[in-house]
PDB file of N, CA and C in Angstrom:
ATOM      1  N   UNK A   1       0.849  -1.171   0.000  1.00  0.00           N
ATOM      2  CA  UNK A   1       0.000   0.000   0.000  1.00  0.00           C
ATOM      3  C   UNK A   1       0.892   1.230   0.000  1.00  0.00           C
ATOM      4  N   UNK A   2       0.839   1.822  -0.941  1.00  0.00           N
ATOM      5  CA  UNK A   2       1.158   3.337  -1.008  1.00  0.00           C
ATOM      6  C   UNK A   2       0.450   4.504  -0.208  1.00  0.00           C
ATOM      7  N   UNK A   3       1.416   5.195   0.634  1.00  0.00           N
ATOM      8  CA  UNK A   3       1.010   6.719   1.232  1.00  0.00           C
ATOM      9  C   UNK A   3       1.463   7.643   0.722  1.00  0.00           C
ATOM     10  N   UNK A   4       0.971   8.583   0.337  1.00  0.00           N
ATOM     11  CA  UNK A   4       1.579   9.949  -0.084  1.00  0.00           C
ATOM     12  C   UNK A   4       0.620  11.078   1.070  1.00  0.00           C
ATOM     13  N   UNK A   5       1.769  11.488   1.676  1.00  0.00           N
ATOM     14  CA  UNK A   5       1.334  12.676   2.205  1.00  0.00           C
ATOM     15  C   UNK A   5       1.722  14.342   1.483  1.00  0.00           C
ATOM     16  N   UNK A   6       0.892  15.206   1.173  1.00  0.00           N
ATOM     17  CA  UNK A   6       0.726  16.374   0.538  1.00  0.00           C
ATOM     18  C   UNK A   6       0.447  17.478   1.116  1.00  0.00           C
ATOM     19  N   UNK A   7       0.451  18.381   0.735  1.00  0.00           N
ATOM     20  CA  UNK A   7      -0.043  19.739   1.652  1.00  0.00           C
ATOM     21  C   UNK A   7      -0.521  20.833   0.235  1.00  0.00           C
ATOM     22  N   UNK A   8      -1.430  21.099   0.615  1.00  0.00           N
ATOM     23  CA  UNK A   8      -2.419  22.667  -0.635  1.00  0.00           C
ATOM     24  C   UNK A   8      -1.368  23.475  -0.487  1.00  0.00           C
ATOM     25  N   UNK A   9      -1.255  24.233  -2.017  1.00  0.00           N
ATOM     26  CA  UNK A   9      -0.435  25.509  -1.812  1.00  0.00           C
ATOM     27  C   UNK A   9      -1.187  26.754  -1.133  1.00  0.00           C
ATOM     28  N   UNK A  10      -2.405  26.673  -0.857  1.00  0.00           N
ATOM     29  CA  UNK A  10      -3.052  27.885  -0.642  1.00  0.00           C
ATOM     30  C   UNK A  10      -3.355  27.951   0.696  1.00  0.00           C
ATOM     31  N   UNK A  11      -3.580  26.152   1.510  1.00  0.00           N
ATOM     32  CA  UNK A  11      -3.821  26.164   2.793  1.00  0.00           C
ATOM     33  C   UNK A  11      -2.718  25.569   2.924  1.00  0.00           C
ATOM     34  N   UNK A  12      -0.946  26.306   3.166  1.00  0.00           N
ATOM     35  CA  UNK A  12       0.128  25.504   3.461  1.00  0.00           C
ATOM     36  C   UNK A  12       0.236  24.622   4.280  1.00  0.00           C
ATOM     37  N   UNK A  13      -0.966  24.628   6.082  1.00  0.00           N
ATOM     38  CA  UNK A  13      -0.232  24.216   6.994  1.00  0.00           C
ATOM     39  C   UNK A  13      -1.483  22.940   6.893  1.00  0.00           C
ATOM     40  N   UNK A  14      -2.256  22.933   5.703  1.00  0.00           N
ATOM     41  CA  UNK A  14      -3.168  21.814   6.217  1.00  0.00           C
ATOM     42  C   UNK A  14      -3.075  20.936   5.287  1.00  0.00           C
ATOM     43  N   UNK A  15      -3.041  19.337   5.883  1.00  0.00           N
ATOM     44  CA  UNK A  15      -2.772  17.668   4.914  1.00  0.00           C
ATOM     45  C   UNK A  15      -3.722  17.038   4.304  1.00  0.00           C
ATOM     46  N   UNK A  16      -3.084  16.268   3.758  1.00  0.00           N
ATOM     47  CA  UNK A  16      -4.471  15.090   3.271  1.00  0.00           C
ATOM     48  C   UNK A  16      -3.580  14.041   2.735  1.00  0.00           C
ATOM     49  N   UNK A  17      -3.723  13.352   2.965  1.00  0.00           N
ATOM     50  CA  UNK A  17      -3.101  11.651   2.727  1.00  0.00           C
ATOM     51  C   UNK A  17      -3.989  10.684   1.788  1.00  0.00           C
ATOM     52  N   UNK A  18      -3.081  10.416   0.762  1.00  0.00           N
ATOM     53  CA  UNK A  18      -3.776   9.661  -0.608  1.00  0.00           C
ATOM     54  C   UNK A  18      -3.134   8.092  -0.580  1.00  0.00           C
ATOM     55  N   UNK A  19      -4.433   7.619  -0.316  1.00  0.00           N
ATOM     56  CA  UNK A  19      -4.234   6.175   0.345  1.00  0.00           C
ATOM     57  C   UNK A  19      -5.023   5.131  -0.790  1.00  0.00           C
ATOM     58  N   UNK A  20      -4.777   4.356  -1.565  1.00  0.00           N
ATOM     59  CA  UNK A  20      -5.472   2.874  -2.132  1.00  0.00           C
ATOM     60  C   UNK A  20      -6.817   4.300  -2.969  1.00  0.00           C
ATOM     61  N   UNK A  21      -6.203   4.791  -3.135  1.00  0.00           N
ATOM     62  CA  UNK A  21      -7.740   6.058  -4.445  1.00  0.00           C
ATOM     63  C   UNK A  21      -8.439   6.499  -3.441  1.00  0.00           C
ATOM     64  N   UNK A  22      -8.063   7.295  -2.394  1.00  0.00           N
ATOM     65  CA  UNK A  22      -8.939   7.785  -1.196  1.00  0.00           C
ATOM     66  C   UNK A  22      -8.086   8.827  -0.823  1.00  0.00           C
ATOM     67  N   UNK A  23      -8.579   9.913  -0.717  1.00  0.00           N
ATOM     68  CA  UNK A  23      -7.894  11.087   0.074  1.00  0.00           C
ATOM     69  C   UNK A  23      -8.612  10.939   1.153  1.00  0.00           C
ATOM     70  N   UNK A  24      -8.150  11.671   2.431  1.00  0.00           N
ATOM     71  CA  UNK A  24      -8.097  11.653   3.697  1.00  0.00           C
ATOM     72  C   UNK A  24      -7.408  12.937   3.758  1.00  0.00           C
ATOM     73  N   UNK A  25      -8.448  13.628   4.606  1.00  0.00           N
ATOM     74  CA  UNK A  25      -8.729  15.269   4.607  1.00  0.00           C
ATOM     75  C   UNK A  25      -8.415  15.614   5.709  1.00  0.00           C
ATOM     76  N   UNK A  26      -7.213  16.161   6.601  1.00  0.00           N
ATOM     77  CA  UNK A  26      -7.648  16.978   8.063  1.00  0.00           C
ATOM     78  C   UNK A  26      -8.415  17.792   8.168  1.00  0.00           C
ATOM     79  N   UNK A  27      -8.862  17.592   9.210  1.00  0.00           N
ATOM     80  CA  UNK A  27      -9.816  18.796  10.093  1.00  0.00           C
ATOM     81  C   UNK A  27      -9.562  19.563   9.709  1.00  0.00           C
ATOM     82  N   UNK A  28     -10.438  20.671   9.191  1.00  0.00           N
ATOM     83  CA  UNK A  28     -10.311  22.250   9.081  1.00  0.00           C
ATOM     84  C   UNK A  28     -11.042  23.030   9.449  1.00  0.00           C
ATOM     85  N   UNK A  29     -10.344  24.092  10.267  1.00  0.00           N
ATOM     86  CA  UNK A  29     -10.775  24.759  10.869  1.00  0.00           C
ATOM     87  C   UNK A  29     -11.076  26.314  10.390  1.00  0.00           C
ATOM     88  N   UNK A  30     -11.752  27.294  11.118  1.00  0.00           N
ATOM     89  CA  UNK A  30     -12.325  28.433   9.808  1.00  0.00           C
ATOM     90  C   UNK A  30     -10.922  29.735  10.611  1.00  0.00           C
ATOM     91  N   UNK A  31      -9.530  28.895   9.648  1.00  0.00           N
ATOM     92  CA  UNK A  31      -8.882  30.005   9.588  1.00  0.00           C
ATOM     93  C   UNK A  31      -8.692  30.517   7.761  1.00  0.00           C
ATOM     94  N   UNK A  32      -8.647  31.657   7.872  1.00  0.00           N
ATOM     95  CA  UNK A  32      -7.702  31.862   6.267  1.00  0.00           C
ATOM     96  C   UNK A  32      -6.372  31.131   5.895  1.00  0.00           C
ATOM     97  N   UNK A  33      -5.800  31.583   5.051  1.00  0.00           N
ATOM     98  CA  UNK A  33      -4.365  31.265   4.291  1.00  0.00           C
ATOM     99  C   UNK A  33      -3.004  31.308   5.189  1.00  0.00           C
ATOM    100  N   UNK A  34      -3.298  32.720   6.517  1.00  0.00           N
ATOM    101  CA  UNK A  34      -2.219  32.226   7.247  1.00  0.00           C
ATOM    102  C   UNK A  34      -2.548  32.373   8.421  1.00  0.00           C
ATOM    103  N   UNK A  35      -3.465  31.526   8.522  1.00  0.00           N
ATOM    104  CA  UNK A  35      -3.938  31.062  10.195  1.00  0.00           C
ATOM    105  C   UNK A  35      -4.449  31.691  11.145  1.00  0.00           C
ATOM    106  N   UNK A  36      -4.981  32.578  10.534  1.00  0.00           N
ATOM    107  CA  UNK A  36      -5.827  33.600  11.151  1.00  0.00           C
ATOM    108  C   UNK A  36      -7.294  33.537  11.167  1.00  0.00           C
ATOM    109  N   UNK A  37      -7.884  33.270  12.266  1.00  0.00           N
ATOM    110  CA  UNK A  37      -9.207  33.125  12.248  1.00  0.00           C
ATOM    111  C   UNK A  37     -10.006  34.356  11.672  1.00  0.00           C
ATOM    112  N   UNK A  38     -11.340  33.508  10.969  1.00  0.00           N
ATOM    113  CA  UNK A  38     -12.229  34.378  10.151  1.00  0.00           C
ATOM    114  C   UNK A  38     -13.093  34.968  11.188  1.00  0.00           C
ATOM    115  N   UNK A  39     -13.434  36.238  10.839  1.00  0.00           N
ATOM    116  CA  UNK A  39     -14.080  36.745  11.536  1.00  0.00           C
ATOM    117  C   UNK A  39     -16.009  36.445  11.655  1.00  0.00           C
ATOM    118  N   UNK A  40     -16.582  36.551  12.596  1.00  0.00           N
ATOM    119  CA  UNK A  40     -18.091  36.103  11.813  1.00  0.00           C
ATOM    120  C   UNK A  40     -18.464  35.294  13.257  1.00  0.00           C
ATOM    121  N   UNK A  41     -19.608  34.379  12.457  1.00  0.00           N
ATOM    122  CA  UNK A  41     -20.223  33.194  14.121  1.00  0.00           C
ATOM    123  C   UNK A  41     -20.458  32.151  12.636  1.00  0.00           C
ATOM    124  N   UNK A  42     -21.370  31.423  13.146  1.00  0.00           N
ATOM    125  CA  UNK A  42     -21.431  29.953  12.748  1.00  0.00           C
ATOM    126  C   UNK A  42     -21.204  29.784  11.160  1.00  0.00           C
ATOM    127  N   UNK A  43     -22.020  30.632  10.566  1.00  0.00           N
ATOM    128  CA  UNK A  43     -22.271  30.065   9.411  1.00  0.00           C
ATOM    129  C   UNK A  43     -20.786  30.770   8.506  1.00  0.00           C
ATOM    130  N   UNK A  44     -20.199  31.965   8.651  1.00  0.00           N
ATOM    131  CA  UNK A  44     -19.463  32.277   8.338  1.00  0.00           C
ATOM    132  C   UNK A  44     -17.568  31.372   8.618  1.00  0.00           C
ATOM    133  N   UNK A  45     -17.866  30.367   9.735  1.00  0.00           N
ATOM    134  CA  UNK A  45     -16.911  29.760   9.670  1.00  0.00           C
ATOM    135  C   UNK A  45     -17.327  28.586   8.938  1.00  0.00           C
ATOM    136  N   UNK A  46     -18.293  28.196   8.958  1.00  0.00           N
ATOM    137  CA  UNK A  46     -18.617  26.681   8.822  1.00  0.00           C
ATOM    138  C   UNK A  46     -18.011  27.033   6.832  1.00  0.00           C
ATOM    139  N   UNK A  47     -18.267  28.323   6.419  1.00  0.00           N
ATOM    140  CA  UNK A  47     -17.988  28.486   4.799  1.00  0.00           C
ATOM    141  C   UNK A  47     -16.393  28.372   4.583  1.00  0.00           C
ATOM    142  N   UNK A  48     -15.848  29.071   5.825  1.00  0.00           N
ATOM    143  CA  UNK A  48     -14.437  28.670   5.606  1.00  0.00           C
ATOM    144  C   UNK A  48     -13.672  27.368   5.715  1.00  0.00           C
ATOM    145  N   UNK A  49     -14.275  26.700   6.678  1.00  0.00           N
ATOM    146  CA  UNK A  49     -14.175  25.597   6.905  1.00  0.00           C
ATOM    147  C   UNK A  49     -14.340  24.611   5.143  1.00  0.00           C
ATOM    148  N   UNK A  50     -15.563  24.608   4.472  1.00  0.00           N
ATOM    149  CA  UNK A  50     -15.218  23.878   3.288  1.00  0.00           C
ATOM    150  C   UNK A  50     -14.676  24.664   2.494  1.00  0.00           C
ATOM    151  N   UNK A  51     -14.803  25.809   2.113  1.00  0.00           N
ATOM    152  CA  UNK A  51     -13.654  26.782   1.320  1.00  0.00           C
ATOM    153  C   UNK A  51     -12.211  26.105   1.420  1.00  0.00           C
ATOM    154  N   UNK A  52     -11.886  25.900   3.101  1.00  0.00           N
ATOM    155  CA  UNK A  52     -10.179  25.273   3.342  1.00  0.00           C
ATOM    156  C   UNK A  52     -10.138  23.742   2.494  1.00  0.00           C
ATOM    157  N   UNK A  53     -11.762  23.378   2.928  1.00  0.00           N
ATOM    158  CA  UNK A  53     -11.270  21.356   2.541  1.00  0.00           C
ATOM    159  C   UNK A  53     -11.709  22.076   1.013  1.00  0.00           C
ATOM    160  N   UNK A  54     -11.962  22.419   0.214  1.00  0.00           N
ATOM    161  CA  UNK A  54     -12.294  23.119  -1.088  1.00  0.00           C
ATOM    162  C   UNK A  54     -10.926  23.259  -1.983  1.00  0.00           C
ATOM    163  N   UNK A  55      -9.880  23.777  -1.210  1.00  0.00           N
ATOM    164  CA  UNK A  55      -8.435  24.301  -1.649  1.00  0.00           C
ATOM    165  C   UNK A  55      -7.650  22.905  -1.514  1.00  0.00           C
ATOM    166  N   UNK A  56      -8.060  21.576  -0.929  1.00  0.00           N
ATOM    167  CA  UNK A  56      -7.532  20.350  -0.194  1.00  0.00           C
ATOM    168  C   UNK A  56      -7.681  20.097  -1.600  1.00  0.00           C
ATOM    169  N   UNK A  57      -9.295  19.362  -1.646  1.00  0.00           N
ATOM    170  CA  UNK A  57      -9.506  18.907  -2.518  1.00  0.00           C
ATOM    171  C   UNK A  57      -8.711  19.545  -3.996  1.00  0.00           C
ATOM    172  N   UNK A  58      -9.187  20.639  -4.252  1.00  0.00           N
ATOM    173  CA  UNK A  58      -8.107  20.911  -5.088  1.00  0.00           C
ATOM    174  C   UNK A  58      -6.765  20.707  -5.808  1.00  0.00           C
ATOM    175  N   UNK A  59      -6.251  20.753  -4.760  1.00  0.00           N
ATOM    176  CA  UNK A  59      -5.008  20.239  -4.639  1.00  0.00           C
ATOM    177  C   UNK A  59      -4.448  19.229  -5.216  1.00  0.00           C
ATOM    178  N   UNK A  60      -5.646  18.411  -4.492  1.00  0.00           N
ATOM    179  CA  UNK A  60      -5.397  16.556  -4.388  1.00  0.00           C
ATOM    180  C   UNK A  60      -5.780  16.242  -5.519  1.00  0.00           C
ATOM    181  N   UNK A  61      -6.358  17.214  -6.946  1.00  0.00           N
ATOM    182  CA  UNK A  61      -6.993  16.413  -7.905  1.00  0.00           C
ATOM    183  C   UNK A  61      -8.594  15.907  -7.857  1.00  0.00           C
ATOM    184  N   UNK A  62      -8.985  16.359  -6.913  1.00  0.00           N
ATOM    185  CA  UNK A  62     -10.349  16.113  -6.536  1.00  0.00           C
ATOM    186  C   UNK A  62     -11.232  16.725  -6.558  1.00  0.00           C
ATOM    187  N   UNK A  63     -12.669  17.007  -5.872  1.00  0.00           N
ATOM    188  CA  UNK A  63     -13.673  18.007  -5.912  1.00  0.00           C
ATOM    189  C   UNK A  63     -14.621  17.418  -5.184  1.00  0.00           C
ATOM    190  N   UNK A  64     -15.690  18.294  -4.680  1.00  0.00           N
ATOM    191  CA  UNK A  64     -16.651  17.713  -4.199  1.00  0.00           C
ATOM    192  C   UNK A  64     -17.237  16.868  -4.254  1.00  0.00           C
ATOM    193  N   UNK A  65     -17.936  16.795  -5.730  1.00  0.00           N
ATOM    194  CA  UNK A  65     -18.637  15.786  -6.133  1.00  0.00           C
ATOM    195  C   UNK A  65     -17.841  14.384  -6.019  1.00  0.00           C
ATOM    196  N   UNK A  66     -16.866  13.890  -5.803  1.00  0.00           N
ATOM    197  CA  UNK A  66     -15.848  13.152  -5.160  1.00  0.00           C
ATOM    198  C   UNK A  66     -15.961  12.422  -3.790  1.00  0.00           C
ATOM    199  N   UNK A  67     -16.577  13.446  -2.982  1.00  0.00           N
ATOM    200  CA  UNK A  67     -16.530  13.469  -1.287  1.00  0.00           C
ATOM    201  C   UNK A  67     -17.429  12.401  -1.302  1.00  0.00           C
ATOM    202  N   UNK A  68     -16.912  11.463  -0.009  1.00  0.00           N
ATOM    203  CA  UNK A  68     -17.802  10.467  -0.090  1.00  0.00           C
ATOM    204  C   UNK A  68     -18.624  10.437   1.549  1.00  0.00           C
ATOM    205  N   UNK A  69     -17.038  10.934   2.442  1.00  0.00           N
ATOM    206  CA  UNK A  69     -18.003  11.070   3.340  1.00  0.00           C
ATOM    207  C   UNK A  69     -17.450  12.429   4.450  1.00  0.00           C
ATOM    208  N   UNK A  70     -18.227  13.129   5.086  1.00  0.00           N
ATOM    209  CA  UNK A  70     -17.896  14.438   6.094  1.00  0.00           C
ATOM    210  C   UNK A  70     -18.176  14.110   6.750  1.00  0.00           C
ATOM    211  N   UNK A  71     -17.179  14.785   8.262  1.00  0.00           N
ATOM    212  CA  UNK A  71     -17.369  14.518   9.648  1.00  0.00           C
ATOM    213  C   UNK A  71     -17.389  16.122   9.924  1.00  0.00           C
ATOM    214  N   UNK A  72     -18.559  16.517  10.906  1.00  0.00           N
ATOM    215  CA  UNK A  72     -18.530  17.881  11.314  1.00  0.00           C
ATOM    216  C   UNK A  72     -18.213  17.672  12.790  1.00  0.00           C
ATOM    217  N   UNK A  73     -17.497  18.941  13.255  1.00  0.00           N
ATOM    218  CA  UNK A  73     -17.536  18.870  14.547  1.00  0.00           C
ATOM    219  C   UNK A  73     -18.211  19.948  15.442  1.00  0.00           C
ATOM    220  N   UNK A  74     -18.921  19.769  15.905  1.00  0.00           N
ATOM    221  CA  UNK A  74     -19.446  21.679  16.134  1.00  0.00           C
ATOM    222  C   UNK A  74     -19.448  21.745  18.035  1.00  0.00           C
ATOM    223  N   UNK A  75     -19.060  23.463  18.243  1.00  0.00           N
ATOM    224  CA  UNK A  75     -18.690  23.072  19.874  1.00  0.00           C
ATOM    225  C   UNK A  75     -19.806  22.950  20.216  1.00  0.00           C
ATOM    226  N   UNK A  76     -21.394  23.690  19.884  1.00  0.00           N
ATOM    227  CA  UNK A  76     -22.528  23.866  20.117  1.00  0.00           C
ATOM    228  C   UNK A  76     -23.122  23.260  19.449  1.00  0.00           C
ATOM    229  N   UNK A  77     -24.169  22.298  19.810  1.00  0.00           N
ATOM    230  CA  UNK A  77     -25.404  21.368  18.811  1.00  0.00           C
ATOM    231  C   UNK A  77     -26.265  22.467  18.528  1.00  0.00           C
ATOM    232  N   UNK A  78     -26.595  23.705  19.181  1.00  0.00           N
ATOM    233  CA  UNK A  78     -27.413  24.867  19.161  1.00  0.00           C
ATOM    234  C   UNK A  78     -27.210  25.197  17.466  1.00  0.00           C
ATOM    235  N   UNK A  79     -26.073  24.799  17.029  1.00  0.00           N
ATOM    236  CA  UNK A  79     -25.539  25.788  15.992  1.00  0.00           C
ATOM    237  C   UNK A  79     -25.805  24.831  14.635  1.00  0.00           C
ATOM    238  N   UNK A  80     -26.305  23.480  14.715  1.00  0.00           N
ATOM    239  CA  UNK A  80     -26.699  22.563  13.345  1.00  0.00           C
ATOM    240  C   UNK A  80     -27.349  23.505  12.650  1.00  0.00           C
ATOM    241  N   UNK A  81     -28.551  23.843  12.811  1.00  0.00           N
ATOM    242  CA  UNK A  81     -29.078  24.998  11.868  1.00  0.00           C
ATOM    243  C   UNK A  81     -28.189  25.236  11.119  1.00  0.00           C
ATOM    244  N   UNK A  82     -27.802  26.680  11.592  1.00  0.00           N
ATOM    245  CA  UNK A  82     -27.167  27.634  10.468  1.00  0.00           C
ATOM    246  C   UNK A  82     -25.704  26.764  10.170  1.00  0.00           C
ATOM    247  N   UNK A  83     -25.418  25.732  10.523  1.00  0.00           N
ATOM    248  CA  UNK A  83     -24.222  25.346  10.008  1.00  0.00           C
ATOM    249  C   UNK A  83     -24.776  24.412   8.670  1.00  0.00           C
ATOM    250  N   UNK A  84     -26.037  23.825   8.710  1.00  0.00           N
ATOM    251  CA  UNK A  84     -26.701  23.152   7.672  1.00  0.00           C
ATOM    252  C   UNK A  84     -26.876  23.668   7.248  1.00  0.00           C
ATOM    253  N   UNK A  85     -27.561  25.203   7.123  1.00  0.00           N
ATOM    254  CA  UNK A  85     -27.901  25.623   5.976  1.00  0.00           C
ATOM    255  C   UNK A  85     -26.961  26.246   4.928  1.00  0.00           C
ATOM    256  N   UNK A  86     -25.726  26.933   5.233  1.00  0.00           N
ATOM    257  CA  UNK A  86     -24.290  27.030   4.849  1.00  0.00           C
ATOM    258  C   UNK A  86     -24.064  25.518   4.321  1.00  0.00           C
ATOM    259  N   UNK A  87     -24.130  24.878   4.798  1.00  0.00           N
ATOM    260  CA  UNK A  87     -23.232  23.334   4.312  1.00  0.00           C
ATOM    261  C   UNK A  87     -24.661  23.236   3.130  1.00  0.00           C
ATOM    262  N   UNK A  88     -25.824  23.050   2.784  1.00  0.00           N
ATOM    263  CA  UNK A  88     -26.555  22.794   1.646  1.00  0.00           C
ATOM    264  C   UNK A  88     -26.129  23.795   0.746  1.00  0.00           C
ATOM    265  N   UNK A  89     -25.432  24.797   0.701  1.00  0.00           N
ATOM    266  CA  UNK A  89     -25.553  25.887  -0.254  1.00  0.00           C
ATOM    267  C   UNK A  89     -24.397  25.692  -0.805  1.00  0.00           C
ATOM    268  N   UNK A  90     -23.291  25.440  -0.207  1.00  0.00           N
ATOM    269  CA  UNK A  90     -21.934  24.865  -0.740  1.00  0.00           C
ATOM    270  C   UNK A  90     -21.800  23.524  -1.142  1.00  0.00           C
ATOM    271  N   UNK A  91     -22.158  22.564  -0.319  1.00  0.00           N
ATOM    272  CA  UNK A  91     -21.685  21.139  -1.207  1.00  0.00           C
ATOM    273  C   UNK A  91     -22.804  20.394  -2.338  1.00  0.00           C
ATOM    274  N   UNK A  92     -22.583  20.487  -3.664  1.00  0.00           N
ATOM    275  CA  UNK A  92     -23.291  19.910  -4.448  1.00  0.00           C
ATOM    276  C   UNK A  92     -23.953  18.415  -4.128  1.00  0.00           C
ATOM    277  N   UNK A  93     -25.063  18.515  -4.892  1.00  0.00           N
ATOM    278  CA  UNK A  93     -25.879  17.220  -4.403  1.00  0.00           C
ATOM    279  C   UNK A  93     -25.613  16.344  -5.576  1.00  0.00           C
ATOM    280  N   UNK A  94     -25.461  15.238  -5.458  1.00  0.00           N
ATOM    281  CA  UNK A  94     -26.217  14.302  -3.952  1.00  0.00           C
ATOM    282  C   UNK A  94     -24.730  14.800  -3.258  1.00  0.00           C
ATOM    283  N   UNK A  95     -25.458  14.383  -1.763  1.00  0.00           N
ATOM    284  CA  UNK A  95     -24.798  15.132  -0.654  1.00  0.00           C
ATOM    285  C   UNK A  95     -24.084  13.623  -0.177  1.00  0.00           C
ATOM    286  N   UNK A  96     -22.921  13.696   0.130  1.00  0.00           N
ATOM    287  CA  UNK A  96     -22.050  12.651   0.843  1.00  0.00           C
ATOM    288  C   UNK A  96     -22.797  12.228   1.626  1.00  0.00           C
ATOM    289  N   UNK A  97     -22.471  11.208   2.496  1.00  0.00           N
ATOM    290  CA  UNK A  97     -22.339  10.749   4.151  1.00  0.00           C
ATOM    291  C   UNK A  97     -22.163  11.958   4.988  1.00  0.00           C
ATOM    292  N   UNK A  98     -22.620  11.956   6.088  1.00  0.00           N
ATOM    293  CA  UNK A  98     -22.318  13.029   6.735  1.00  0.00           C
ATOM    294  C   UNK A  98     -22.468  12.366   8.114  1.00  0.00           C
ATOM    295  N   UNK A  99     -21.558  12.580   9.010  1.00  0.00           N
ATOM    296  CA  UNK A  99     -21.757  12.599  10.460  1.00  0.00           C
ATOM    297  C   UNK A  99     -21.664  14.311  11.140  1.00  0.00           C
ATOM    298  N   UNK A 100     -22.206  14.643  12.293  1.00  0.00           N
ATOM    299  CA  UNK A 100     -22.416  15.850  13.215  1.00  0.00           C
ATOM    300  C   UNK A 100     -22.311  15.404  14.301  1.00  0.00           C
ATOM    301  N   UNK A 101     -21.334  16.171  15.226  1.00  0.00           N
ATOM    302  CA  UNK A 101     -21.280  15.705  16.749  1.00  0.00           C
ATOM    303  C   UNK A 101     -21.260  16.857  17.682  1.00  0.00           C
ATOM    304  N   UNK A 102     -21.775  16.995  18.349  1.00  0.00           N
ATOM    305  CA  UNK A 102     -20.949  18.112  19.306  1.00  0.00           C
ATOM    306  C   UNK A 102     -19.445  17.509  20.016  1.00  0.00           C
ATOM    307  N   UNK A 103     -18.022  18.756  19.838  1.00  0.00           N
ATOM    308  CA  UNK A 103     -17.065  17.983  20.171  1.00  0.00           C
ATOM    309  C   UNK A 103     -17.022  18.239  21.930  1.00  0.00           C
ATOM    310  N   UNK A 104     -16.341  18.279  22.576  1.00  0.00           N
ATOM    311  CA  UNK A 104     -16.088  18.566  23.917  1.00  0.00           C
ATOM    312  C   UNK A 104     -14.949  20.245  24.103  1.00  0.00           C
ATOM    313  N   UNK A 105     -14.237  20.171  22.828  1.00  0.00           N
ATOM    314  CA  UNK A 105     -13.459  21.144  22.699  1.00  0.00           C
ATOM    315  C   UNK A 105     -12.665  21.094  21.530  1.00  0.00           C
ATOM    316  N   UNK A 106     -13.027  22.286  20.259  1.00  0.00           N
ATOM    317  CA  UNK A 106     -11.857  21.735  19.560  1.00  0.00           C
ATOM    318  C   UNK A 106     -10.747  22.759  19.288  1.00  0.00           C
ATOM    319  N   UNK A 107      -9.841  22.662  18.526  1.00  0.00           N
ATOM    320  CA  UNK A 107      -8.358  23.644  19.027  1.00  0.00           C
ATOM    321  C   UNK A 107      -8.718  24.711  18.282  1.00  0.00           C
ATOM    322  N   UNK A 108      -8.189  25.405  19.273  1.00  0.00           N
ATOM    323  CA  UNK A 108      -8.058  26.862  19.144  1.00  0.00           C
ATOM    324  C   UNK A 108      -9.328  27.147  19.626  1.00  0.00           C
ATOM    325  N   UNK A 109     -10.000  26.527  20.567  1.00  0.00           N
ATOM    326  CA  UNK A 109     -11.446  26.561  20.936  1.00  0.00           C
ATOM    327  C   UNK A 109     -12.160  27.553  20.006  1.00  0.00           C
ATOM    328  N   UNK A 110     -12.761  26.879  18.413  1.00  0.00           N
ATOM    329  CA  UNK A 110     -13.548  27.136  17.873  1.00  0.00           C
ATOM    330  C   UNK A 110     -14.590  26.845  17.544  1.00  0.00           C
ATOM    331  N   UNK A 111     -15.202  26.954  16.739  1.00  0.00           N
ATOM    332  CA  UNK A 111     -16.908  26.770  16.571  1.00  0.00           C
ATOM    333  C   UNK A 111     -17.261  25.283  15.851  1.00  0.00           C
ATOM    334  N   UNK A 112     -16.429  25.408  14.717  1.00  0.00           N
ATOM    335  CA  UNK A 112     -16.462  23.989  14.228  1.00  0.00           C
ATOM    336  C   UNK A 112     -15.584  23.450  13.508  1.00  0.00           C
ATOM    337  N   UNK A 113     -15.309  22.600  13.222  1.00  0.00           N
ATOM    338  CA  UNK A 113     -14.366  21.793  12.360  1.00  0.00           C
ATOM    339  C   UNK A 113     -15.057  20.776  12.078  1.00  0.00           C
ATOM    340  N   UNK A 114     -14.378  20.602  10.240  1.00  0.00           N
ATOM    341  CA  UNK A 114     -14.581  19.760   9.311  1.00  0.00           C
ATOM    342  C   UNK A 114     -14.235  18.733   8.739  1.00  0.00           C
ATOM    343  N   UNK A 115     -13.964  17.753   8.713  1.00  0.00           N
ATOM    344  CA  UNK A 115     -13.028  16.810   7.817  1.00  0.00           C
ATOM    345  C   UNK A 115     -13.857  15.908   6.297  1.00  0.00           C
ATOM    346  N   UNK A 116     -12.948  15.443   6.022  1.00  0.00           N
ATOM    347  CA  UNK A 116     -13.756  14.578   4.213  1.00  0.00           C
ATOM    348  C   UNK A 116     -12.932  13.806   3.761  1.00  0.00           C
ATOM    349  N   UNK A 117     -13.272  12.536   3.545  1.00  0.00           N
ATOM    350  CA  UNK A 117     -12.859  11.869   2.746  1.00  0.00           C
ATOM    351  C   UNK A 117     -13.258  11.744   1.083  1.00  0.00           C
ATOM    352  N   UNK A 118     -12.358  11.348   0.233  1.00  0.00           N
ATOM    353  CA  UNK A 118     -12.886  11.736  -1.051  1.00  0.00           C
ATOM    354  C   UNK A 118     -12.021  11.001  -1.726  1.00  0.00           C
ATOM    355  N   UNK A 119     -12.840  10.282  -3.118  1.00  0.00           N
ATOM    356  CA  UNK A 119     -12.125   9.400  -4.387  1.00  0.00           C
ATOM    357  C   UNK A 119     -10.779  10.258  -4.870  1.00  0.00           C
ATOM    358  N   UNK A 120      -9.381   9.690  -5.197  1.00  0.00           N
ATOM    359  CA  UNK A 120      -8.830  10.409  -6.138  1.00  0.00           C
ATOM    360  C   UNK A 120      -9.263  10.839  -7.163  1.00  0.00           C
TER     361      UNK A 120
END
């Protein structure tokens, strides 16, 4: 089995690992290009958040329509709403797998984070 680990030119500090025709997406979180959190509340990160896995995919040769499956993490369950309705407006349908959790804490204690797996 072959690993290739990669990094986006646009999101330098964030990975994705291309495994057996499967990318494997880190968590992303709603900073910009150099790690600076976006300004805003839910729905405005939750856009940066796939905007970042957006620049991944990219990267990797991939695209949405690709994604097979998303893991959200959100600090507040209060916040599914407006984080769903942001997430229907950006990811083309049919819509992946999707899991939603509330996390306990995630870094940089933010609002939410994203991850995706996706076909080469």
């Amino acid at each position: 089995m072959s690993v290739e680990r990669i990094n986006s030119e646009k999101n330098n500090q964030f990975t994705r690992i291309l495994c057996a025709g499967l990318i494997f997406l880190s968590g992303q979180t709603p900073v910009d290009g150099t790690g600076k959190l976006v300004e805003g509340g839910i729905k405005e990160h939750t856009a940066q958040c796939l905007n970042n896995l957006g620049n991944v995919l990219e990267a990797s040769g991939s695209s949405w329509d690709k994604v097979l499956k998303v893991n959200v993490y959100l600090k507040n369950m209060d916040d599914f709403s407006a984080m769903n309705e942001v997430y229907e407006k950006i990811i083309p349908s049919p819509k992946p797998a999707r899991t939603c959790i509330q996390a306990g804490k995630l870094p940089f204690d933010v609002d939410v984070e994203i991850e995706a797996v996706a076909a080469a």
